[in-house]
Protein backbone atom coordinates (compact mmCIF):
# COMPACT_ATOMS: atom_id res chain seq x y z
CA UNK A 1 173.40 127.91 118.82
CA UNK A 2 171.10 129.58 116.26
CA UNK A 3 167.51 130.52 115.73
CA UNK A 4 166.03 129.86 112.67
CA UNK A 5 162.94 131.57 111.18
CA UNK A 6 161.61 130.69 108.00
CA UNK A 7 158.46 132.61 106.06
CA UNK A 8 156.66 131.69 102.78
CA UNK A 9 159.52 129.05 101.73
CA UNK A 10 158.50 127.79 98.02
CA UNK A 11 160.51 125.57 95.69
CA UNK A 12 159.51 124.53 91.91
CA UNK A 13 161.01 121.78 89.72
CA UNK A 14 159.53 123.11 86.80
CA UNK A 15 156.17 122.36 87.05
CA UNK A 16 156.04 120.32 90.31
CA UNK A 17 155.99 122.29 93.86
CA UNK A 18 158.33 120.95 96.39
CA UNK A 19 157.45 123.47 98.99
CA UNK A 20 154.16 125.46 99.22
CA UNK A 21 154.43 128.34 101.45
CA UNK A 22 156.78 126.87 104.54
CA UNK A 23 156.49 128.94 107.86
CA UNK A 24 158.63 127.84 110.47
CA UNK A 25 160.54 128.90 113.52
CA UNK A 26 163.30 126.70 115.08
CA UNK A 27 164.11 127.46 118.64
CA UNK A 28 168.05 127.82 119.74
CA UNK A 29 168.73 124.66 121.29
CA UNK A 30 165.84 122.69 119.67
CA UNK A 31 166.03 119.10 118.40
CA UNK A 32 163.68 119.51 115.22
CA UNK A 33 162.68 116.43 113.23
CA UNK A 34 161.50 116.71 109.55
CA UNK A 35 159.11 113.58 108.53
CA UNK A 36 157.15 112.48 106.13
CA UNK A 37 156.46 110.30 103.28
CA UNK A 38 159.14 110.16 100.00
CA UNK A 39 158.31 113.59 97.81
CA UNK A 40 156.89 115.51 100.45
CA UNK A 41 159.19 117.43 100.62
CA UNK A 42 161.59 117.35 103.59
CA UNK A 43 164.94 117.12 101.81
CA UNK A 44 164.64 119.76 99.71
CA UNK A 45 163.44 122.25 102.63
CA UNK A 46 166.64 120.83 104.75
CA UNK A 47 168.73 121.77 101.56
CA UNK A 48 167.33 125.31 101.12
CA UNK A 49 168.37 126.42 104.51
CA UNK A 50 171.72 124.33 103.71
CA UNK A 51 172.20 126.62 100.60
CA UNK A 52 172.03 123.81 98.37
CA UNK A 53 168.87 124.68 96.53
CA UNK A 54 167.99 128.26 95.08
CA UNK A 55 164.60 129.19 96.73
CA UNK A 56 161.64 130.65 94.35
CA UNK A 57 159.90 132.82 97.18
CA UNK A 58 160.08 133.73 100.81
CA UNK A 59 163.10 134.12 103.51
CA UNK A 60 165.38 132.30 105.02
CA UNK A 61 166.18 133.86 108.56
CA UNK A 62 169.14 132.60 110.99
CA UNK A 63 169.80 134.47 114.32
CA UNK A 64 168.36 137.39 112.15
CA UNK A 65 170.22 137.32 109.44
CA UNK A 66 168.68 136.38 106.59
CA UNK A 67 171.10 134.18 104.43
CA UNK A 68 168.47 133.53 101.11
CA UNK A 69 171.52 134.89 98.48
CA UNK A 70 174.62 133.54 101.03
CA UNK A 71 176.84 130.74 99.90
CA UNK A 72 176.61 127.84 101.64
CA UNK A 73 179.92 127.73 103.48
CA UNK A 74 179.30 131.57 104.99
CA UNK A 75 175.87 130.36 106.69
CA UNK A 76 178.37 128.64 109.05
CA UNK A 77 175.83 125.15 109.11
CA UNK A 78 177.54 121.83 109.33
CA UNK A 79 175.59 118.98 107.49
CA UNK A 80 175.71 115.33 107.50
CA UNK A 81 174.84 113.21 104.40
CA UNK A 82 172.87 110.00 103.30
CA UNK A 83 175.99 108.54 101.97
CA UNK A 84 178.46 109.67 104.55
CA UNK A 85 180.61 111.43 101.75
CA UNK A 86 183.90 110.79 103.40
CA UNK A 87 187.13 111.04 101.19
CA UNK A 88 188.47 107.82 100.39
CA UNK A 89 192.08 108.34 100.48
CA UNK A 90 192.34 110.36 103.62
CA UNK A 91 192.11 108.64 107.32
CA UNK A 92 189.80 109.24 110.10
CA UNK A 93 191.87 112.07 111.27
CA UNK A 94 192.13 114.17 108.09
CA UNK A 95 188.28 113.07 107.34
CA UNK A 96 186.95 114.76 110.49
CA UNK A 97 189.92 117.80 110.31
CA UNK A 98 189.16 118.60 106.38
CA UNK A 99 186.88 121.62 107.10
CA UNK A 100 189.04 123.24 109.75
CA UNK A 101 191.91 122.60 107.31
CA UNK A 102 190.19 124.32 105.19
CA UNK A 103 189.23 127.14 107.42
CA UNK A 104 193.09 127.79 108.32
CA UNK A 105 192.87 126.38 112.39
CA UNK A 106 196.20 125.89 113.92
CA UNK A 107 197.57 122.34 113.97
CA UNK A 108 197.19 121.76 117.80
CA UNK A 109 193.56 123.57 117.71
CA UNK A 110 192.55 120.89 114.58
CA UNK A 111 194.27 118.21 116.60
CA UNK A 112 192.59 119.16 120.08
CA UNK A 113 189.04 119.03 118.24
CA UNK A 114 189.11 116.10 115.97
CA UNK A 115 190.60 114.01 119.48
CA UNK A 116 187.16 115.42 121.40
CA UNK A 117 185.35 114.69 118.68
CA UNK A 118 186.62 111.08 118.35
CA UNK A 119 185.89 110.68 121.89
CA UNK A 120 182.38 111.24 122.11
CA UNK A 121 181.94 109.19 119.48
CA UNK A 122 184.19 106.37 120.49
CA UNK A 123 186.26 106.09 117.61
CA UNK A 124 189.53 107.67 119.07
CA UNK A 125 191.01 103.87 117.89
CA UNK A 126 190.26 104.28 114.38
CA UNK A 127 192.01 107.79 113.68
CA UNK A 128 194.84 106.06 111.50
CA UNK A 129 192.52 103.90 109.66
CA UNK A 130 191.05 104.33 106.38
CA UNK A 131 187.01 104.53 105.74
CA UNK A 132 187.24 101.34 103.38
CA UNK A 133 188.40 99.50 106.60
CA UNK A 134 185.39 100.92 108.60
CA UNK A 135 182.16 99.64 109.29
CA UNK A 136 178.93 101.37 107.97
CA UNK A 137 178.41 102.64 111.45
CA UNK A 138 181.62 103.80 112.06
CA UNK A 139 181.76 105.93 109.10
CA UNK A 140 178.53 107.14 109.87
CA UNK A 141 180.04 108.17 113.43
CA UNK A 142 183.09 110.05 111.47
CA UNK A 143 180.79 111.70 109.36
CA UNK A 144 179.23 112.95 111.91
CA UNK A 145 182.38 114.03 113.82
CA UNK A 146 183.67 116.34 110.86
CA UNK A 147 180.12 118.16 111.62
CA UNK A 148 180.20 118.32 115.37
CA UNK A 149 184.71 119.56 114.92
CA UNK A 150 183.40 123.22 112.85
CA UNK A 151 181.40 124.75 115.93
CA UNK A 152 178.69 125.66 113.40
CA UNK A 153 175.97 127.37 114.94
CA UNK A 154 173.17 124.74 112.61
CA UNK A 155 173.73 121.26 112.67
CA UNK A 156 171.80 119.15 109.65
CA UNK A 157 171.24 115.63 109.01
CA UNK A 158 169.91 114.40 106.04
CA UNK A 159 168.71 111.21 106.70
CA UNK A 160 171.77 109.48 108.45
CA UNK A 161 170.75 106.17 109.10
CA UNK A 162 168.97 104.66 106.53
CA UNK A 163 171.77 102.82 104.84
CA UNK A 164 172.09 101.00 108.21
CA UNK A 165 171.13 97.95 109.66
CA UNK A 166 168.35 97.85 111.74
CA UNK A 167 170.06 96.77 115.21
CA UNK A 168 172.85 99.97 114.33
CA UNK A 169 170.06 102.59 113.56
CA UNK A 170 169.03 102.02 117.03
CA UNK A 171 172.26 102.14 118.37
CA UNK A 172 173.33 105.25 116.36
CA UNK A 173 169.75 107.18 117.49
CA UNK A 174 171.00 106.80 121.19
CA UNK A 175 174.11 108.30 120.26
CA UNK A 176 173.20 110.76 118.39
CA UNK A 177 170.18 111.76 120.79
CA UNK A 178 173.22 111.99 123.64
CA UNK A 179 175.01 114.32 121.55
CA UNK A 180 172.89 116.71 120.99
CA UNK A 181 172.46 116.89 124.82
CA UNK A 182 175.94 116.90 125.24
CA UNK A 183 176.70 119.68 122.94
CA UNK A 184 173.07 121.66 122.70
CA UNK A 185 173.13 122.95 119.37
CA UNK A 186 170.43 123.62 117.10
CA UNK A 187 169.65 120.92 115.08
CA UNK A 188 167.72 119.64 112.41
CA UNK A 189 167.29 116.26 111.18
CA UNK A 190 165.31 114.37 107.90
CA UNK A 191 163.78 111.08 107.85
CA UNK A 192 160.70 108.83 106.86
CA UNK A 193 161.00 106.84 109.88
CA UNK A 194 158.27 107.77 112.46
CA UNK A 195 160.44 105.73 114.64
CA UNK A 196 163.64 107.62 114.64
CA UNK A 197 160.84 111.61 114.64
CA UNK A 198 159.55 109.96 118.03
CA UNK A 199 162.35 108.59 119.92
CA UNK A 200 165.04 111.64 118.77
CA UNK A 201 162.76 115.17 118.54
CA UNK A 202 161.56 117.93 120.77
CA UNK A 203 159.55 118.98 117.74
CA UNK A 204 157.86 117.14 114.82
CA UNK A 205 157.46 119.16 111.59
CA UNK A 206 155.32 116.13 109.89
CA UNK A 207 154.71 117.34 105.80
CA UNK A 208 152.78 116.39 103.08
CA UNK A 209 152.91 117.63 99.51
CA UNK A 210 155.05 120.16 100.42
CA UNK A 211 153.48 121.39 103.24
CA UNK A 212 153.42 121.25 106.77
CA UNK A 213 150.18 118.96 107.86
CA UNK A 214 151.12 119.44 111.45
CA UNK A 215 153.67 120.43 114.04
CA UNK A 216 154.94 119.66 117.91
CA UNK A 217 156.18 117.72 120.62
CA UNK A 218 156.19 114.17 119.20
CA UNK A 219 153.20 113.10 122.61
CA UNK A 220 151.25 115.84 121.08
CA UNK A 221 151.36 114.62 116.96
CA UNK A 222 150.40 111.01 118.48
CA UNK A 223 148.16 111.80 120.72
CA UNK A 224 146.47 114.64 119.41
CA UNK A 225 146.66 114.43 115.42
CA UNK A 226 145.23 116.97 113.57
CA UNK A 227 144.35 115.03 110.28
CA UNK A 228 143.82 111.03 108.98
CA UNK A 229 147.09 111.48 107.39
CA UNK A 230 149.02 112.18 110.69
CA UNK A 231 147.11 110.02 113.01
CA UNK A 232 148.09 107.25 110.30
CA UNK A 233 151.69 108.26 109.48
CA UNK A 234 152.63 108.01 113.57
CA UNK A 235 152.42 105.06 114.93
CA UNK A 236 153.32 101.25 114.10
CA UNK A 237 151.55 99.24 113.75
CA UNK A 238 149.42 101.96 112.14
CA UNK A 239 145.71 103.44 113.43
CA UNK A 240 143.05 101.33 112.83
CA UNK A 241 140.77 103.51 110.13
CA UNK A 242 136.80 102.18 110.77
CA UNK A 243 133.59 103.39 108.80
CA UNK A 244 130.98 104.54 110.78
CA UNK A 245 127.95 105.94 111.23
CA UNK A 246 127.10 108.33 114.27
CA UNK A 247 123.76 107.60 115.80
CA UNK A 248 121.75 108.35 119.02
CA UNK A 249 121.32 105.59 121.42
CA UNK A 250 120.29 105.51 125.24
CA UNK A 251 121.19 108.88 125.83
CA UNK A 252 124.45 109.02 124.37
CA UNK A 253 125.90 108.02 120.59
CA UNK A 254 127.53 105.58 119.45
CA UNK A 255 129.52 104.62 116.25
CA UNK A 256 127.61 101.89 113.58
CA UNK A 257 129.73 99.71 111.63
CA UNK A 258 128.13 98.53 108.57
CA UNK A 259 128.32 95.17 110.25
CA UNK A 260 125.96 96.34 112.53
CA UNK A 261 128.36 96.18 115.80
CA UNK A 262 128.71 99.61 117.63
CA UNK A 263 130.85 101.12 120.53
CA UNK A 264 129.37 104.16 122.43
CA UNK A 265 131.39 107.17 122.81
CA UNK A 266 132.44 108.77 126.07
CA UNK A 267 129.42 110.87 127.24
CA UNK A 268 131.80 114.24 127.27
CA UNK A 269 132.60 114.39 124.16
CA UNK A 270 128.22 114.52 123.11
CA UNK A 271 128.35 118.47 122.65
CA UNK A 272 131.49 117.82 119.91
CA UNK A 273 130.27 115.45 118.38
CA UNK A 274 126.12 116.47 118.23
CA UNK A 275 126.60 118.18 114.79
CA UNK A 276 127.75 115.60 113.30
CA UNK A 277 124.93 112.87 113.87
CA UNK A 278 123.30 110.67 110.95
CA UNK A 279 127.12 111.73 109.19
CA UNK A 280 129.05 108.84 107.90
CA UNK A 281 132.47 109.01 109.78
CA UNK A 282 135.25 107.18 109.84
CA UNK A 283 137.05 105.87 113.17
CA UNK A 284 140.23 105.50 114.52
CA UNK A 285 141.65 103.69 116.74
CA UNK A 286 145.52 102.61 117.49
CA UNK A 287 145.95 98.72 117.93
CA UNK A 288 147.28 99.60 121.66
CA UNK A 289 143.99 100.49 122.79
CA UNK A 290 142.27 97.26 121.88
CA UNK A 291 142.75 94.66 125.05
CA UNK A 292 142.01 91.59 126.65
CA UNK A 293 139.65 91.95 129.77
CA UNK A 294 142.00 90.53 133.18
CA UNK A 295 138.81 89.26 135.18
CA UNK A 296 138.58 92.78 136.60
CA UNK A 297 134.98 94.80 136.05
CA UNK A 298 135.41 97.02 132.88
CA UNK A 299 136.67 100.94 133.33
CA UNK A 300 134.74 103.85 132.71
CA UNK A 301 135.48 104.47 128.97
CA UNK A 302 136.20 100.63 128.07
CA UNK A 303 133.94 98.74 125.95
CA UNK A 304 133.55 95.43 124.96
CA UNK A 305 133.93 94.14 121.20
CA UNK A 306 133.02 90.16 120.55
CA UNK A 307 135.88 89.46 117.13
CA UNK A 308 136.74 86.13 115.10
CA UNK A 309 140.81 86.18 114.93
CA UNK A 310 141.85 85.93 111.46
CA UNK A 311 145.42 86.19 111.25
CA UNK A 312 147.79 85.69 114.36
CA UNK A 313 151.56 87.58 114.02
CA UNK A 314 153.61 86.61 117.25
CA UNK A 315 156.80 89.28 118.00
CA UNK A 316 158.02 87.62 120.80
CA UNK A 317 156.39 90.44 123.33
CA UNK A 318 153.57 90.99 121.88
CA UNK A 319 151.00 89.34 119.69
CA UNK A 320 149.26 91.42 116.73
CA UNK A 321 145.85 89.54 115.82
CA UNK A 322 143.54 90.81 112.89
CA UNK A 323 139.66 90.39 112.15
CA UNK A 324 137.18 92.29 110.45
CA UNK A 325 134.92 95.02 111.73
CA UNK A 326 132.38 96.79 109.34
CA UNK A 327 134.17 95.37 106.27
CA UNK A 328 137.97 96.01 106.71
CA UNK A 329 140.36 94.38 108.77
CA UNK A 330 141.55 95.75 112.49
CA UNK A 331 144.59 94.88 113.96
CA UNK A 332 145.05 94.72 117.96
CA UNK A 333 148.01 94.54 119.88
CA UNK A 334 147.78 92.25 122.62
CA UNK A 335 150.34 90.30 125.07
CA UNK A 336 152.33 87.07 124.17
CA UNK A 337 150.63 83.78 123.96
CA UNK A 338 147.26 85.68 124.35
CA UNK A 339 145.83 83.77 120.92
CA UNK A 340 147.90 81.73 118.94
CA UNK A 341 145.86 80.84 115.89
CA UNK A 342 143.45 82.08 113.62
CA UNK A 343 139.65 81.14 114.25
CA UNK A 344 140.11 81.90 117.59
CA UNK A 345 137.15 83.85 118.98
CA UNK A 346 137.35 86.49 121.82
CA UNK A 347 135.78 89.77 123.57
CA UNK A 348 138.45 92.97 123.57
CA UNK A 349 137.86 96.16 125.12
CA UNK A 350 138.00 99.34 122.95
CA UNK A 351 139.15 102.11 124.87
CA UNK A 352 136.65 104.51 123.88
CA UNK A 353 138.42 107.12 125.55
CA UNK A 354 141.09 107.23 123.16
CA UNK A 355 139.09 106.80 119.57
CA UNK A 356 139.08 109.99 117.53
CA UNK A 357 136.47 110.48 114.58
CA UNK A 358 137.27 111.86 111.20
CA UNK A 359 135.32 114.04 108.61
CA UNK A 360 135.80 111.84 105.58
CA UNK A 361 135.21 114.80 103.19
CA UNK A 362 137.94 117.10 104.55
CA UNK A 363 139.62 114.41 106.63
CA UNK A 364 140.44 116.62 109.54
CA UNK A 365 139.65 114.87 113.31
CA UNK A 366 136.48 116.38 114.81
């Protein structure tokens, strides 16, 4: 296992930044995920501490060495591609034994690995076979078994899945999330799907532009974002974004839609708030928090909102309905067979508890 520490990490294309000042520590052991939009930047930071791309500033640090001028195949990282990048004419077997060929490893040492290897990924059957006879997962899975074989003390995946199907990325994030616990290494992994950052890391590293907008336990980035951009980038369907206005009423304050509806916020959070009243705000709110009272008296924190359903998209489990509040549309995420058509007119409860506000100028929460 390894512990990576990275300081002032900047990368130019010419005139374009790809990375703008990158601190980061990776903990031995970790599960890190790199997200973020296309061009933000996450591939090329992966392929710096890969060795792949020359860096224009800062260090590269691993177990306190710092590898910024070392070849790629002496920083002793194992990587998996995009496109698998298995060679065609060689079987399973050589595929996943190539590097320790390479490396000089006795015959029964390469055999003993590649057979372990094969077995935690299941594919001990297809040894013999070729990758043109293999499915897309299963090459994946030998891909991934000539990077587990080398021992390396960094293990980095450059988005993995994406050429698969949606049923096998789900099956191939279970596996790969019972790897890492099975073998512990250090490991670092790129993707755009928010999906795969939640279900697979200990730690989010969510950029934008080249930097990082916010860091943490993947709970922490959803429940606590730091900015619009992450409390919209987490999350699907996607946070709710709301003008508002932040006025006094009764004691308390409550957000104004330009429609002229309003939902008070939670009387603790009056001192935060205070300094901002008479701003125009925006505010968010996730499509999970908007239900359908069950009969029961409303909870401390709940309040109610009368909407006309617009639109009406059934997912077999749940039902996303849209309608308009102060001049865009809101989606909420509500159980089955709850409203099956448009024009369909009902009271939801906004849990007020969970709403954040945002400073539209800076567009950092408050």
């Amino acid at each position: 296992m390894a512990r990576l520490r990275i300081r002032g990490l900047t990368k130019n294309y010419g005139r374009v930044q790809a990375l703008r000042g990158i601190d980061l520590d990776i903990a031995e052991g970790e599960f890190c995920v790199f997200v973020g939009p296309s061009g933000c930047g996450k591939s090329t930071l992966l392929r710096t501490i890969a060795g792949l791309e020359d860096i224009d500033g800062g260090t590269i640090d691993i177990d306190g060495e710092v590898v910024n001028g070392m070849r790629p195949r002496d920083r002793n990282i194992a990587m998996v591609f995009q496109n698998y990048a298995l060679y065609p004419y060689l079987n399973v077997f050589e595929n996943i034994a190539f590097g320790l060929r390479a490396r000089r490893f006795g015959e029964a040492e390469i055999r003993r690995r590649v057979e372990r290897a094969a077995e935690m990924l299941g594919i001990s059957h297809l040894l013999d076979r070729l990758p043109r006879a293999l499915s897309g997962g299963q090459r994946q899975r030998v891909a991934i078994g000539r990077a587990i074989v080398r021992d390396a003390r960094l293990f980095l995946f450059d988005e993995p899945l994406s050429n698969l199907d949606a049923q096998l990325r789900e099956g191939m994030r279970a596996e790969i999330k019972r790897l890492h616990q099975e073998i512990g290494k250090t490991t670092i992994y790129v993707t755009h799907d928010q999906v795969e950052a939640m279900t697979l890391a200990d730690r989010i590293v969510l950029l934008k532009d080249g930097r990082i907008e916010q860091q943490g336990a993947p709970l922490d980035l959803f429940e606590r974002p730091a900015t619009r951009f992450v409390a919209g980038f987490l999350g699907s369907p996607q946070m709710n974004f709301v003008p508002c206005r932040l006025e006094p009423a009764n004691g308390g304050l409550v957000a104004r839609f330009t429609d002229g509806r309003f939902l008070p916020l939670p009387h603790e959070r009056i001192g935060r708030y205070a300094p901002w009243r008479g701003r125009e705000l925006i505010l968010g709110v996730r499509p999970e928090h908007l239900s359908r009272p069950d009969g029961a008296a409303h909870r401390p924190g709940q309040a109610p909102l009368r909407v006309l359903i617009d639109l009406v998209q059934p997912t077999g489990t749940r039902t996303y309905a849209a309608f308009r509040l102060g001049g865009v549309e809101v989606t909420a995420e509500l159980p089955a067979h709850l409203v099956e058509r448009a024009g369909t007119e009902l009271e939801l409860l906004v849990d007020t508890q969970r709403v954040i506000l945002i400073d539209p100028e800076t567009e950092r929460v408050i």
